[in-house]
N, C-alpha and C. Protein backbone atom coordinates (compact mmCIF):
# COMPACT_ATOMS: atom_id res chain seq x y z
N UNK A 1 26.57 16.04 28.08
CA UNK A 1 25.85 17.10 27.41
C UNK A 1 24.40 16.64 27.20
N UNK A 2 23.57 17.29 27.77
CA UNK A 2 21.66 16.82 27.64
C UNK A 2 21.32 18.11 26.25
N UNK A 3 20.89 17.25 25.56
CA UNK A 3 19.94 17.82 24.63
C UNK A 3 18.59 17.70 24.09
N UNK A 4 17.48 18.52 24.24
CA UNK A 4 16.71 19.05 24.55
C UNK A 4 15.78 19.02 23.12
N UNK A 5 14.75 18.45 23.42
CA UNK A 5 13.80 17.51 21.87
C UNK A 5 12.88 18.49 21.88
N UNK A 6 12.85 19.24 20.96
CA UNK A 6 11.27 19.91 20.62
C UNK A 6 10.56 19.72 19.62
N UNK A 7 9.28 19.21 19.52
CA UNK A 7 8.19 18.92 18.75
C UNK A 7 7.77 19.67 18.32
N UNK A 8 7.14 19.97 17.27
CA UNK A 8 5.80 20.98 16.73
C UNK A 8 4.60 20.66 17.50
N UNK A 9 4.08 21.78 17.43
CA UNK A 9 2.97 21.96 18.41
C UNK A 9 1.58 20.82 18.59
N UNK A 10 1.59 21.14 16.68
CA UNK A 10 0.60 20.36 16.45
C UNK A 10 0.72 19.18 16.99
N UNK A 11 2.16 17.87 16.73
CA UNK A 11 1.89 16.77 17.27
C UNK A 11 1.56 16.61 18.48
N UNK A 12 2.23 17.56 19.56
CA UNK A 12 1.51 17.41 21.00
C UNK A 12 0.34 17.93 21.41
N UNK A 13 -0.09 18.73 20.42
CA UNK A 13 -1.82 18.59 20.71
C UNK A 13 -3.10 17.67 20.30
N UNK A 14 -2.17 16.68 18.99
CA UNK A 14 -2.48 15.97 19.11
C UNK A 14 -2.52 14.54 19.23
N UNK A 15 -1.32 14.19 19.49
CA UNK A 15 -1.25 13.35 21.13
C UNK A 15 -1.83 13.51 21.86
N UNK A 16 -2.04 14.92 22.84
CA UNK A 16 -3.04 15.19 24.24
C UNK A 16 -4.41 14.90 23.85
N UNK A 17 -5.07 15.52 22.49
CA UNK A 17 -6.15 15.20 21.74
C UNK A 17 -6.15 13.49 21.96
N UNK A 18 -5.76 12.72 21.52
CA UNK A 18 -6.12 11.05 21.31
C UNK A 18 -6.08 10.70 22.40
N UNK A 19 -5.41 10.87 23.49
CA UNK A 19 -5.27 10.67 24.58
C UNK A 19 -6.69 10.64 25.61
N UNK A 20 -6.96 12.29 25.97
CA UNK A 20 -8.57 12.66 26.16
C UNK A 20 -9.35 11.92 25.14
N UNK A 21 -9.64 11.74 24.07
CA UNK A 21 -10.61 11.01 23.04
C UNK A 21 -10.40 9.52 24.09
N UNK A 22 -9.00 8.65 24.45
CA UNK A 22 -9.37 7.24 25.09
C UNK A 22 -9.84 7.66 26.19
N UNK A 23 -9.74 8.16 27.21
CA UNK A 23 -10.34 8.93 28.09
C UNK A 23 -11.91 8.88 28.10
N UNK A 24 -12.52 9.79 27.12
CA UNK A 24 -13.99 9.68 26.94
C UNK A 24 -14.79 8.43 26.66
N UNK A 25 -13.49 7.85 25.69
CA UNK A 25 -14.19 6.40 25.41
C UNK A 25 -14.74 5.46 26.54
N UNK A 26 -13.48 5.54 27.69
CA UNK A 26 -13.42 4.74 28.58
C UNK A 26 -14.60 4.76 29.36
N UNK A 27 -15.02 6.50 29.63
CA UNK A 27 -16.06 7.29 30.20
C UNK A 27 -17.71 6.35 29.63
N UNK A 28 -17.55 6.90 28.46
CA UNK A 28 -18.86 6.71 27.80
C UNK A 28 -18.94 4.92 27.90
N UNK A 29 -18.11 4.15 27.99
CA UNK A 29 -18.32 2.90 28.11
C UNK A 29 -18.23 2.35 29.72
N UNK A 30 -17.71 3.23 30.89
CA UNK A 30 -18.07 2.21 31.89
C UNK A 30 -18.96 3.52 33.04
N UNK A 31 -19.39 4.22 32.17
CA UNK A 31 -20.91 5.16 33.05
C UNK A 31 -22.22 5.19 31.40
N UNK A 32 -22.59 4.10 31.91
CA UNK A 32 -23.96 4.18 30.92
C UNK A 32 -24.75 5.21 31.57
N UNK A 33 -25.40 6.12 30.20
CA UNK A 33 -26.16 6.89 30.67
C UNK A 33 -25.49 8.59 30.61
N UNK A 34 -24.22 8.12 30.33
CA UNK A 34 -23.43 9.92 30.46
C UNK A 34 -24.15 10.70 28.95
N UNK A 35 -23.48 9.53 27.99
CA UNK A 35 -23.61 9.96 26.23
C UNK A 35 -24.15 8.45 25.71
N UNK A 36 -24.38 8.97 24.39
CA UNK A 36 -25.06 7.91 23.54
C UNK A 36 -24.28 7.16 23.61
N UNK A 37 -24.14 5.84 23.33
CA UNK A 37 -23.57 4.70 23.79
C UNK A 37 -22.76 4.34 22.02
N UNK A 38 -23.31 5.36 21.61
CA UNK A 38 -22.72 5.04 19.65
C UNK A 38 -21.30 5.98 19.69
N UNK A 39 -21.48 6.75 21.05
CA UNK A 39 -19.95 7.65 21.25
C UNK A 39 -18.58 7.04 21.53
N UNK A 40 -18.74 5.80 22.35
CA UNK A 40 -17.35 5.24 22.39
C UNK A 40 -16.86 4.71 21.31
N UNK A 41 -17.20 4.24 20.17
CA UNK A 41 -16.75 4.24 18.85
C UNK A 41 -15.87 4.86 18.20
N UNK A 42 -16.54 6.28 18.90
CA UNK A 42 -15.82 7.40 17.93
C UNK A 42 -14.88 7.97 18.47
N UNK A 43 -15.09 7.65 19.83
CA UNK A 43 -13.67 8.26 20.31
C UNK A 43 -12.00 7.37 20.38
N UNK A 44 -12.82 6.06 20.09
CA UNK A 44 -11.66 5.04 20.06
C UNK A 44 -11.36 5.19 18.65
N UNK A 45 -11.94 5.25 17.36
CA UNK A 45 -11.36 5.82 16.64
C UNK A 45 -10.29 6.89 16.25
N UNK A 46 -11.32 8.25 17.24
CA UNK A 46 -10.28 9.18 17.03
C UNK A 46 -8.52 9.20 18.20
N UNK A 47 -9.04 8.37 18.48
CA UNK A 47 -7.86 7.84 20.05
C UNK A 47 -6.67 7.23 18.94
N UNK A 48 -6.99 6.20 18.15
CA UNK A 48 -6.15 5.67 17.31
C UNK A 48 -5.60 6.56 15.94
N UNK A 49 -6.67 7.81 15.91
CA UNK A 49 -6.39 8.18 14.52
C UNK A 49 -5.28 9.63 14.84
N UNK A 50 -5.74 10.39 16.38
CA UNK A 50 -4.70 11.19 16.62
C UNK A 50 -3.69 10.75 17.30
N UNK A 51 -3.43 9.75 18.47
CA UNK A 51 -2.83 9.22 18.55
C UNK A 51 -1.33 8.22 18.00
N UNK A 52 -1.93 7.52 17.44
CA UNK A 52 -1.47 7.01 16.38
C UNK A 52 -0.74 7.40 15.39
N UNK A 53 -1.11 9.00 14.59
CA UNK A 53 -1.39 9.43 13.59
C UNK A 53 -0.08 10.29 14.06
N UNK A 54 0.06 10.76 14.80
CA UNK A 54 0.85 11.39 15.78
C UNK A 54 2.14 11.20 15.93
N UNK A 55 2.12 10.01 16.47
CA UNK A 55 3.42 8.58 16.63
C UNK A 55 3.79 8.68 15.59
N UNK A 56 3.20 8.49 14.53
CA UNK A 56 4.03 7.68 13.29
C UNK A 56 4.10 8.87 12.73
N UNK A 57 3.69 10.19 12.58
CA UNK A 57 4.01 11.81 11.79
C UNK A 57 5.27 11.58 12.24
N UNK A 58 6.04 11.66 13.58
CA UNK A 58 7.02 12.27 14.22
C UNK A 58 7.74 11.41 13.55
N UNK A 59 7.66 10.19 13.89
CA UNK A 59 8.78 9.35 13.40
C UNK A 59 8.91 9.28 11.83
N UNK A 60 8.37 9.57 10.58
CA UNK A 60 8.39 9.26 9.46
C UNK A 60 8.96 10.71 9.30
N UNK A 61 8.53 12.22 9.80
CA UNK A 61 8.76 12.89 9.36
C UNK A 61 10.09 13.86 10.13
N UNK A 62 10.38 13.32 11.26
CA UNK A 62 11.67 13.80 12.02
C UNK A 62 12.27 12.78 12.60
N UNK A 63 12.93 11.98 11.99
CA UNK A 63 13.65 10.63 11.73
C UNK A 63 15.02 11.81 12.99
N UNK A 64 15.43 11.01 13.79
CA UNK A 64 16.57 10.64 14.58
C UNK A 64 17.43 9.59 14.30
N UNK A 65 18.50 10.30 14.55
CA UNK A 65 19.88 9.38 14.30
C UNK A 65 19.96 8.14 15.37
N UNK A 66 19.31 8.29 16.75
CA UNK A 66 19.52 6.82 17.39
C UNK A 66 17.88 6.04 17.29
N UNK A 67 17.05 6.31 16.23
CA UNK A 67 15.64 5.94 15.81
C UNK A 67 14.41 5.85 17.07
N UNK A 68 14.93 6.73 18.16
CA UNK A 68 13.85 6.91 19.18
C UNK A 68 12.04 6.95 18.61
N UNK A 69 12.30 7.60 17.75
CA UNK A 69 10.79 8.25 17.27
C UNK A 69 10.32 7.05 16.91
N UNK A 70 10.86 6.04 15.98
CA UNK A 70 10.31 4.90 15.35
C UNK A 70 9.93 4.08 16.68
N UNK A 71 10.84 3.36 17.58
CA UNK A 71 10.91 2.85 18.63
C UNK A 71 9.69 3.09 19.39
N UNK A 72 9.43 4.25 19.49
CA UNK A 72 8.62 4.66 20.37
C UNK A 72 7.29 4.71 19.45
N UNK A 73 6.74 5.05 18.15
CA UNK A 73 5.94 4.61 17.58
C UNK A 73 5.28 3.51 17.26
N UNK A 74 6.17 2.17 17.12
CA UNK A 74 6.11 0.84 17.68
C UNK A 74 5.18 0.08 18.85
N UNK A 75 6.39 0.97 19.68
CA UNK A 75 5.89 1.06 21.12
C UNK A 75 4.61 1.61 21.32
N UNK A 76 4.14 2.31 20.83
CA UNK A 76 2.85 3.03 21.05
C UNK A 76 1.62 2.74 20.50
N UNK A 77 1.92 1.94 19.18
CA UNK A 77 1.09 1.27 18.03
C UNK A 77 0.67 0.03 18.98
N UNK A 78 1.80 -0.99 19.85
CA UNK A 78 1.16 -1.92 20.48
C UNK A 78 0.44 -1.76 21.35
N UNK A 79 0.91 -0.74 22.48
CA UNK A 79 -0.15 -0.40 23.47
C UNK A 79 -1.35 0.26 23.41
N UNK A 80 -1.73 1.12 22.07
CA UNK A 80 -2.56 1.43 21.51
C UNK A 80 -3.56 0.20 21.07
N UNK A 81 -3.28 -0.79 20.84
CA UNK A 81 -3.77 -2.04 20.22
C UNK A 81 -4.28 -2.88 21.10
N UNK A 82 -3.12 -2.58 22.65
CA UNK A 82 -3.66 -3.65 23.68
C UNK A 82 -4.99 -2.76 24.40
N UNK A 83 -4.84 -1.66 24.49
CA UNK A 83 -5.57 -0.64 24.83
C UNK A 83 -7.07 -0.76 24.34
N UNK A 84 -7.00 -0.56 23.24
CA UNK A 84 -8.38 -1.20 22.00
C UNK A 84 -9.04 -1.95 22.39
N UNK A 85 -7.63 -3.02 22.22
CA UNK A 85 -8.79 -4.66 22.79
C UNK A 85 -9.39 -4.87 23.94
N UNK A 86 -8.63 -3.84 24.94
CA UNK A 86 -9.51 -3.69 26.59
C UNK A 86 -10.39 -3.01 26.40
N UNK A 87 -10.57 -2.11 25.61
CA UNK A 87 -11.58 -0.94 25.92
C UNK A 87 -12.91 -2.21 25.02
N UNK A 88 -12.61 -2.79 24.46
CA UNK A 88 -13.65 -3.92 23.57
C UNK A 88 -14.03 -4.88 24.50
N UNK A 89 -13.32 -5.31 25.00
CA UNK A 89 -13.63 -6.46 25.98
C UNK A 89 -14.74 -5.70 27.25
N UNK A 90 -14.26 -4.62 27.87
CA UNK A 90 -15.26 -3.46 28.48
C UNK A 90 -16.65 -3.76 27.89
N UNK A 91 -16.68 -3.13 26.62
CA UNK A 91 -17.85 -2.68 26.03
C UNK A 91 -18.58 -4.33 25.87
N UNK A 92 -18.18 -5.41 25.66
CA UNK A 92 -18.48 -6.22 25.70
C UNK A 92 -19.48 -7.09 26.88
N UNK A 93 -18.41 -7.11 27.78
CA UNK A 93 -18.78 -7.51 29.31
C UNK A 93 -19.66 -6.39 29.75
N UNK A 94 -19.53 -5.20 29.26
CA UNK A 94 -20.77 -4.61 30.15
C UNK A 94 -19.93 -3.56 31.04
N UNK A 95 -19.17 -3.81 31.93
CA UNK A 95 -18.71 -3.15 32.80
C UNK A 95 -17.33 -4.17 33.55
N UNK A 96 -16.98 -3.42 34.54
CA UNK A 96 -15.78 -4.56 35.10
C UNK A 96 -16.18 -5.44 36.34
């Protein structure tokens, strides 16, 4: 028997939201010259804050009986983190 997970809207828009935000970051940090260079900041912020923010709504607030949501919030908190520290190391070095 497959059963079939539906989210509220909001979290998957904003998931897709943080998502596009690392996206731009990535943008604005390896094409100098697109946007102000004070923009990848803010989008790695907002990358972690909808993102993130996102992950851990679902799981704190629609808790599952085999704890997928947490698992996967976890999961998402680290790669979010390893993600960060690349997009820093980028901005650092300059380019790749």
């Amino acid at each position: 028997m497959t059963t079939t997970r539906s989210y509220p809207p909001w979290l998957v828009i904003s998931r897709m939201l943080g998502t596009v935000a690392l996206i731009g970051a990535l943008a604005v940090t390896l094409k100098p010259g697109v946007a102000s260079p004070a923009l990848g900041p803010v989008f790695i912020v907002a990358f972690l804050v909808l993102r993130l923010g996102s992950e851990w709504a679902l799981a704190l607030l629609y808790p599952d009986e085999e704890g997928r949501h947490r698992r996967s919030a976890i999961l998402n908190t680290l790669i979010a983190v390893a993600v960060t520290a690349f997009w820093f190391y980028i901005r650092q070095r300059g380019h790749l």
